[in-house]
Protein backbone atom coordinates (compact mmCIF):
# COMPACT_ATOMS: atom_id res chain seq x y z
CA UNK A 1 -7.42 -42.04 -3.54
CA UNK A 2 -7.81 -38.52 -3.54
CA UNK A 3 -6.22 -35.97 -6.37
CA UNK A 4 -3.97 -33.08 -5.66
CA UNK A 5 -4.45 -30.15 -8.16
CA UNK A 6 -1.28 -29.25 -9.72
CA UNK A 7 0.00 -25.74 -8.11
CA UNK A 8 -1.01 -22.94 -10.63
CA UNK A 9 1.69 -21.62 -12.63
CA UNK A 10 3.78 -19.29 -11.70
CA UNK A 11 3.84 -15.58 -13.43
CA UNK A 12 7.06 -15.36 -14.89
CA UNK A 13 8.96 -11.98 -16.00
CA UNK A 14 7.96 -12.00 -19.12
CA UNK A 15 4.13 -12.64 -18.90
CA UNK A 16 4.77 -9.21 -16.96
CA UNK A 17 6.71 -7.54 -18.95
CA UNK A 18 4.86 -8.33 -22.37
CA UNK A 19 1.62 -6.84 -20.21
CA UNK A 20 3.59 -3.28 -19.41
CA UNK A 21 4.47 -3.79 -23.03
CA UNK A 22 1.05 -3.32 -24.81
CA UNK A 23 -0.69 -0.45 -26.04
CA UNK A 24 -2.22 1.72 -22.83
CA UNK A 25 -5.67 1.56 -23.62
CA UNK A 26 -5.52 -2.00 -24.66
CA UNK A 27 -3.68 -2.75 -21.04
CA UNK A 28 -6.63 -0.53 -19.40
CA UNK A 29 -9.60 -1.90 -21.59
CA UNK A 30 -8.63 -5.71 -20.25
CA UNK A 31 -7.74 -4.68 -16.90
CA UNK A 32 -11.19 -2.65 -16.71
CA UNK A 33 -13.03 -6.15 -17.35
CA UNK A 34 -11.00 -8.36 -14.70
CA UNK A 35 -11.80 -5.45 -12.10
CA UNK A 36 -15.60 -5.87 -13.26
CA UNK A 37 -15.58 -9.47 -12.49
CA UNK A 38 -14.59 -9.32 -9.07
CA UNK A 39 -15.52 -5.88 -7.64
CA UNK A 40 -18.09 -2.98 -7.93
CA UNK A 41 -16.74 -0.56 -10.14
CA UNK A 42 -18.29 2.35 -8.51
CA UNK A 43 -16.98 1.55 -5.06
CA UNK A 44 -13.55 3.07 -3.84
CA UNK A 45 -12.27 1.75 -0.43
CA UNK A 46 -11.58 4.61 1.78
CA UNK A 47 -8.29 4.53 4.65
CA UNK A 48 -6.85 7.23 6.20
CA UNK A 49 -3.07 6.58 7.48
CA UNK A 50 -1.28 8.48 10.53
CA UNK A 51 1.80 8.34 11.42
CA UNK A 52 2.05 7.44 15.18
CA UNK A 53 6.17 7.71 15.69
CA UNK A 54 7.68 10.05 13.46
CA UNK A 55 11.17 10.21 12.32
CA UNK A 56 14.99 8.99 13.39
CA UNK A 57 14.81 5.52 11.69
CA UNK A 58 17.30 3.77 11.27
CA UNK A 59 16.75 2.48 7.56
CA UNK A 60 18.20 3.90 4.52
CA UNK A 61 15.76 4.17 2.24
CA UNK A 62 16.03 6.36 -0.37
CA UNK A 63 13.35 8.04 -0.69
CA UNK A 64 12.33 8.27 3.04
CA UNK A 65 12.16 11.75 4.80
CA UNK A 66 12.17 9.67 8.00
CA UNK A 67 15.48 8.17 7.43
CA UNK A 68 17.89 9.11 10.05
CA UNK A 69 20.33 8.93 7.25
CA UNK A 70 18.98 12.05 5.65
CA UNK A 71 18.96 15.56 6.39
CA UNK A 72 15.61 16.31 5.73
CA UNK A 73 12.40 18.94 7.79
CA UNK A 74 11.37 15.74 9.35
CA UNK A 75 12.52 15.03 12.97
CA UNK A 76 12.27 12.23 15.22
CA UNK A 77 9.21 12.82 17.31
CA UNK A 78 7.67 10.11 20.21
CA UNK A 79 5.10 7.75 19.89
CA UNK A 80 2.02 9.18 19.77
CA UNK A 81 -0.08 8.46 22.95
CA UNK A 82 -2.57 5.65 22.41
CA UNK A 83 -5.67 8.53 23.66
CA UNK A 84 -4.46 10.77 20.73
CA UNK A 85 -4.56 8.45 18.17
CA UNK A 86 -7.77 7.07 18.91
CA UNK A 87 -9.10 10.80 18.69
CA UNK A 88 -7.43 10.90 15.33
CA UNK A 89 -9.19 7.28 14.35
CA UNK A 90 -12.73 9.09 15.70
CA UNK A 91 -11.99 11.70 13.50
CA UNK A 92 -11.03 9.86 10.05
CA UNK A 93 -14.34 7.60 10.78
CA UNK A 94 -16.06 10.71 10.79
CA UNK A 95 -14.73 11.95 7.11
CA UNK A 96 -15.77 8.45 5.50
CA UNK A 97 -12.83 6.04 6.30
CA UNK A 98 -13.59 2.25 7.27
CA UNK A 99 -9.48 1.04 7.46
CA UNK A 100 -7.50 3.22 9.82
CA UNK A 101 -3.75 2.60 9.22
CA UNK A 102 -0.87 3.53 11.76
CA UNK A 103 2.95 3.67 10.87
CA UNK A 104 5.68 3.99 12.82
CA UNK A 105 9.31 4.40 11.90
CA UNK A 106 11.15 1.66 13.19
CA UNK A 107 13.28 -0.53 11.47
CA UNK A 108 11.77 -3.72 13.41
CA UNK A 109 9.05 -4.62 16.29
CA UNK A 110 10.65 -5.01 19.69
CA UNK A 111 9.02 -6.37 22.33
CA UNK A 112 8.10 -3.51 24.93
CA UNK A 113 6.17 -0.95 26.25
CA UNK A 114 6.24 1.14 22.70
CA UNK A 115 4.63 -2.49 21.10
CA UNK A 116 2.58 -2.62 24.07
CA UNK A 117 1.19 0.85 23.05
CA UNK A 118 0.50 -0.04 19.27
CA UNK A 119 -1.50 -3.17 20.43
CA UNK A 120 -3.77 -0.95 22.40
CA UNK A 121 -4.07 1.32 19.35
CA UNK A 122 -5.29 -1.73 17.14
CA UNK A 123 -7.83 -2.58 20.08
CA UNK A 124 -8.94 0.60 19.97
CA UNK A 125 -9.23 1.42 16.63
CA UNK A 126 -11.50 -1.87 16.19
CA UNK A 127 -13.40 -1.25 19.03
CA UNK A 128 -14.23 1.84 16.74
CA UNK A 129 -15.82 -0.44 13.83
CA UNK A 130 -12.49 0.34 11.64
CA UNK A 131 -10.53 -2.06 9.98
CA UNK A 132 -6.85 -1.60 11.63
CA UNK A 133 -3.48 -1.65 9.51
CA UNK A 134 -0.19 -1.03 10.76
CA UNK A 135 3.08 -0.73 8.86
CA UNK A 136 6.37 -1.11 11.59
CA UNK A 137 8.85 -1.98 9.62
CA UNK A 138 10.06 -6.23 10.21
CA UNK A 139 8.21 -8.33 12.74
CA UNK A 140 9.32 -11.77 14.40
CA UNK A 141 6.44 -14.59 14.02
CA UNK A 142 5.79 -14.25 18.11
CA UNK A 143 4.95 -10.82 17.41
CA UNK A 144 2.65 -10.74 14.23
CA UNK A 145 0.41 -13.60 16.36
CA UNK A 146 0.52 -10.91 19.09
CA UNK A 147 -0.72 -8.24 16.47
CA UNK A 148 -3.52 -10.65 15.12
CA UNK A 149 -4.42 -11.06 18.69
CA UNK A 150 -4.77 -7.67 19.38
CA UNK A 151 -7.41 -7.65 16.49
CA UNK A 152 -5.47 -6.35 13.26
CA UNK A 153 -6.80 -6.79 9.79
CA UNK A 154 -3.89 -5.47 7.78
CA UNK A 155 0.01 -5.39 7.87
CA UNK A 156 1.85 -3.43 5.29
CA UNK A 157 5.24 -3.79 4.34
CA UNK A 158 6.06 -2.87 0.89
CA UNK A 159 8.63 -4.83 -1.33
CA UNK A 160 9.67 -1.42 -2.92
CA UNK A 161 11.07 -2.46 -6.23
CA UNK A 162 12.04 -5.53 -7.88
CA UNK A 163 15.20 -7.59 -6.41
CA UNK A 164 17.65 -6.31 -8.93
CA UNK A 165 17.21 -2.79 -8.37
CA UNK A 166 16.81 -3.19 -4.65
CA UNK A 167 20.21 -2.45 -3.49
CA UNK A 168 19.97 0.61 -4.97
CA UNK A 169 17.10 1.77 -2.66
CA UNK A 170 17.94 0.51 0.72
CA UNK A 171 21.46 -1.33 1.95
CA UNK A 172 19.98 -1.64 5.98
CA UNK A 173 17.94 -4.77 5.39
CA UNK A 174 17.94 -7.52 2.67
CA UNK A 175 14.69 -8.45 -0.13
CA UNK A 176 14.39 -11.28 1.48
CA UNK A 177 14.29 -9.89 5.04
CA UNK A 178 10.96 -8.14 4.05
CA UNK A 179 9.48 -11.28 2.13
CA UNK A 180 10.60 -13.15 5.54
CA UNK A 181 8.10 -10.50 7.01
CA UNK A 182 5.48 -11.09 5.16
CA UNK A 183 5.42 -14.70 5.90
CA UNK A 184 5.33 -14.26 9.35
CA UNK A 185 2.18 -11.65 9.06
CA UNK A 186 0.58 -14.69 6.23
CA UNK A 187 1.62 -17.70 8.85
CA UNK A 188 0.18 -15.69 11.70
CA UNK A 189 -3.24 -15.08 9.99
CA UNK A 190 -3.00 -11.50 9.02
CA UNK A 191 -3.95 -9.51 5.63
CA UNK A 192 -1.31 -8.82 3.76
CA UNK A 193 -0.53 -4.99 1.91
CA UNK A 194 2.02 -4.74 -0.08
CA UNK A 195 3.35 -2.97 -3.31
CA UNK A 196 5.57 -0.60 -4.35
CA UNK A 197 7.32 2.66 -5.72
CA UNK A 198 7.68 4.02 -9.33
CA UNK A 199 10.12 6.43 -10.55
CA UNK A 200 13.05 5.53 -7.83
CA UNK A 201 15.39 5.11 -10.79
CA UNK A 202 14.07 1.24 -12.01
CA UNK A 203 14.30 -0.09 -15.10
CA UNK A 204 10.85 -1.36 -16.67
CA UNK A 205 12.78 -5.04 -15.81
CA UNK A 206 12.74 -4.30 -11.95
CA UNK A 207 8.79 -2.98 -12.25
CA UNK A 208 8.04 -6.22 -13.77
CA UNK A 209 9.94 -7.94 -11.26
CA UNK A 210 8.26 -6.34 -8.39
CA UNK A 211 4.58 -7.30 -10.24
CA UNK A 212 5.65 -11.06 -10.89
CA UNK A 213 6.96 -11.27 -6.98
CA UNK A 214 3.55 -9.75 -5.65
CA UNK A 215 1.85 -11.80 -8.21
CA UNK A 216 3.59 -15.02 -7.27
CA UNK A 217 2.81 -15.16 -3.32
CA UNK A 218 0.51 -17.29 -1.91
CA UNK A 219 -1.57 -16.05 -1.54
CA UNK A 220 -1.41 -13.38 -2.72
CA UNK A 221 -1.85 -10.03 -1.46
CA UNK A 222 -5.05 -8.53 -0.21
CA UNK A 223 -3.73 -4.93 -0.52
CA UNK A 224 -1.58 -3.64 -3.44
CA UNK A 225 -0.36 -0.05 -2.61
CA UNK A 226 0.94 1.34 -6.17
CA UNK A 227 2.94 4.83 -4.95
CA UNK A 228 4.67 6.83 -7.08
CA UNK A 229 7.85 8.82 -5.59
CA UNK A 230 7.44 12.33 -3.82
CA UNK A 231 10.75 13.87 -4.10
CA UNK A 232 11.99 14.83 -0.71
CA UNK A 233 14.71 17.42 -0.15
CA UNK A 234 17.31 15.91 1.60
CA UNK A 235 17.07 12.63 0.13
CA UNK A 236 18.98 10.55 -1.98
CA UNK A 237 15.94 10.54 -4.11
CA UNK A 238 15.26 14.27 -4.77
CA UNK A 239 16.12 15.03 -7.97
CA UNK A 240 14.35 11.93 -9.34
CA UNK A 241 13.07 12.59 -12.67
CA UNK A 242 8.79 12.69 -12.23
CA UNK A 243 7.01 9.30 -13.00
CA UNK A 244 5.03 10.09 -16.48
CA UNK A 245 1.02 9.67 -15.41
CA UNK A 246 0.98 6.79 -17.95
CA UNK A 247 3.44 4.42 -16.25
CA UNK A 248 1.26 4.72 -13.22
CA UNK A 249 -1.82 3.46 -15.04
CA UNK A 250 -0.33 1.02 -16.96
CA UNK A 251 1.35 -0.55 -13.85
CA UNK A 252 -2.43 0.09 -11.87
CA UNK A 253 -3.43 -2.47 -15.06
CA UNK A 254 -0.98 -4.60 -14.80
CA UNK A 255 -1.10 -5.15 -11.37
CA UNK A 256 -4.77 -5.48 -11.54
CA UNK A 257 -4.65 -8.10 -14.33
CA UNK A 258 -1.87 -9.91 -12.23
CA UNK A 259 -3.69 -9.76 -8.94
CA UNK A 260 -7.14 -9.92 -9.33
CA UNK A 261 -9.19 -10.19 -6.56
CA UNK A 262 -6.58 -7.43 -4.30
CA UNK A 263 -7.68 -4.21 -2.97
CA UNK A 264 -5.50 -2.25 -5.33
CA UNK A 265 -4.53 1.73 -3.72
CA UNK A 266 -3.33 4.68 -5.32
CA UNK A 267 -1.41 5.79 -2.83
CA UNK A 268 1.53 8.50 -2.55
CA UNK A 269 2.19 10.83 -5.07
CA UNK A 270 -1.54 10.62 -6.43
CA UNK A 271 -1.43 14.96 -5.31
CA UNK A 272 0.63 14.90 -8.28
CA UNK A 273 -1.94 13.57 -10.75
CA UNK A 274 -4.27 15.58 -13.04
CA UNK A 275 -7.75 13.98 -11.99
CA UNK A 276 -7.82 12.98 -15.73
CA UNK A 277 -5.01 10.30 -14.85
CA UNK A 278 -6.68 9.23 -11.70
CA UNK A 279 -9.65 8.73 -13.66
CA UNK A 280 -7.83 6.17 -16.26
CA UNK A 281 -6.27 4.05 -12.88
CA UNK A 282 -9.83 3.85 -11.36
CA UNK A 283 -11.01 2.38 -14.48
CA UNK A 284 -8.25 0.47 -15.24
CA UNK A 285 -9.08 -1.41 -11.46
CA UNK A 286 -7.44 1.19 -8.55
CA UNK A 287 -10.11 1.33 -6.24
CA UNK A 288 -8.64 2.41 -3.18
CA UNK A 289 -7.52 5.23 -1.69
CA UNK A 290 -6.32 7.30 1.68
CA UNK A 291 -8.20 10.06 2.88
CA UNK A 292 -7.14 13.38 4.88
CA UNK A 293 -4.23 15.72 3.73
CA UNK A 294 -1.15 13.46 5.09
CA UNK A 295 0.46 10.26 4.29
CA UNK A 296 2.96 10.17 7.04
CA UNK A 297 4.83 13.39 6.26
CA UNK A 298 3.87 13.39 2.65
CA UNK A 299 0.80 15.65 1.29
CA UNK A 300 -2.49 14.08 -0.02
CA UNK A 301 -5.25 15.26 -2.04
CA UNK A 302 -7.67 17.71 0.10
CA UNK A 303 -10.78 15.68 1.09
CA UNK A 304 -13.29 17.98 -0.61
CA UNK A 305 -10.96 17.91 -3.95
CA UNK A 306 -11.37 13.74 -3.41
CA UNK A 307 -15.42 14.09 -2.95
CA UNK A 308 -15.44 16.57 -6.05
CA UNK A 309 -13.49 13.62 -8.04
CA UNK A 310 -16.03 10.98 -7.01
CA UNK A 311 -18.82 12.91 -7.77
CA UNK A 312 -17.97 14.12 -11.77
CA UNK A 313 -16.53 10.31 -11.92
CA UNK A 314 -19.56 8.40 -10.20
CA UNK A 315 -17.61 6.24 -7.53
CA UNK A 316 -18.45 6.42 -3.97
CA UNK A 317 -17.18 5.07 -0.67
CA UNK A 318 -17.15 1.50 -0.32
CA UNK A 319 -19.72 -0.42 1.76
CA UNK A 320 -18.02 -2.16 4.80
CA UNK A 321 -20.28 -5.21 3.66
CA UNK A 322 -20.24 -4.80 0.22
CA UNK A 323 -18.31 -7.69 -2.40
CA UNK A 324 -17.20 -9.47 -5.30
CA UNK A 325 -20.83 -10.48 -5.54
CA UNK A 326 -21.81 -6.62 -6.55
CA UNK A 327 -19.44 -7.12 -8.99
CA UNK A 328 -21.27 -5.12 -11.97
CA UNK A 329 -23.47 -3.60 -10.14
């Protein structure tokens, strides 16, 4: 008779918290050795993002310029026509991406010709030799086997926060509405991104929540997105007091500790960071980024101040086949 293993424990709050808890360079000096055992160190993975329907969602988040909720520069705009965003995919290959990710602001997937459209946007983008991500708000299980037909790699949809704080962000759909989504991206065979937002008013107990959550699924994550808020006029969120640099890295730690073996991004609001402070979350295990100057409707570092980075700092692109086996290296 044959032996089940035992389920691994579970990360509980407090593992988390007592890790956000210790001395930064303590945090970064562990975190630097669990990134060393299961990736290169000198490899960043490169995506560039696009937004492919702009604006007029229903959802009330926050700290969204999309929401339809706010009164903010951003307006509702089409979906982009599958020809133009293939151009844009051509064009992101071109500057050193391998993951092209499209978002569009919906508050679900509906079945129809603007679906439809997306699906021939994944196609395309993979028919490019890109990795495809999409982010479209919640998807049905029919659908996300639909999307992993189509060919995609990568579904993000970020938990935001931890549950107690969550109300407090968004009141349109539930926690457990977007956990629901991610299981139906998992069941269907998909890559899963997902992560979340400092500075949106949390206490350190809701950004250890959100790290024990990510930590806890199972799998877990392939992609960790770790954003830090860019204050929006005309949202709730605006006058936000700035994330300090040092809860970004110690949460890039954490999370990297936590969640070993996931891609882990510094996404939105790294414009904001001295390249001093990028250069701590690289080492303490970030290594991912997005390229061009746009993250939906958000700026992003210029490309050539990115290659300038890499260069004083070492890193480089990552390989398409490269792996935790030039872990080291």
């Amino acid at each position: 008779m044959s032996l089940v293993p035992p389920p691994a424990p579970k990360t509980s709050l407090v593992d988390v918290e007592f890790l956000l808890a210790r001395p930064l360079l303590d945090l970064v000096f562990e975190a630097a050795q669990v990134h060393r055992a299961h990736h290169n160190p000198q490899e960043i993975q490169c995506s560039q993002l696009l937004s492919v329907k702009t604006g007029g969602c229903p959802e009330d988040c926050g700290y969204c310029s999309q929401s339809a909720h706010s009164d903010t520069p951003t307006k509702k705009e089409a979906l982009l026509s599958v020809e133009a965003t293939l151009a844009e995919a051509r064009q992101a290959k071109a500057a050193g991406a391998d993951r092209f990710c499209m978002g569009a602001a919906w508050r679900e997937v509906r079945d129809g010709s603007d679906f439809d459209a997306v699906l021939e946007m994944i196609k395309g983008v993979k028919e490019l030799e890109l990795e495809a991500c999409v982010t479209l708000g919640m998807v049905q299980p029919h659908q996300a086997e639909r999307l992993r037909e189509a060919g995609l790699d990568y579904y993000n949809h970020n938990l935001d926060t931890g549950r107690s704080h969550y109300d407090n962000v968004v009141t349109t759909h539930s926690y457990d509405d977007r956990l629901g989504t991610l299981d139906a991206v998992r069941q269907a065979g998909i890559h899963v991104c997902s992560g979340g937002i400092l500075g949106i008013g949390e206490s350190s107990q809701a950004r250890a929540e959100l790290l024990a959550e990510l930590a806890n699924l199972d799998p877990q994550p392939e992609s960790v997105p770790i954003n830090a808020l860019v204050r929006i006029e005309g949202t709730p969120m605006e006058d936000k007091d700035a994330v300090d640099w040092s809860e970004v890295v110690a949460t890039v730690a954490a999370a990297r500790i936590l969640i070993p073996a996931t891609t882990l991004r510094l996404s939105a609001g790294r414009g904001q960071m001295t390249e001093e402070a990028q250069a701590l979350c690289f080492l303490a295990g970030a290594n991912s980024i997005f390229l061009g100057d746009m993250l939906l409707t958000t700026p992003n570092p210029a490309p050539k101040s990115d290659a300038a980075l890499f260069s004083k700092l070492g890193l480089r692109p990552a390989s398409r086949n490269s792996s935790a086996a030039d872990a080291g290296k």
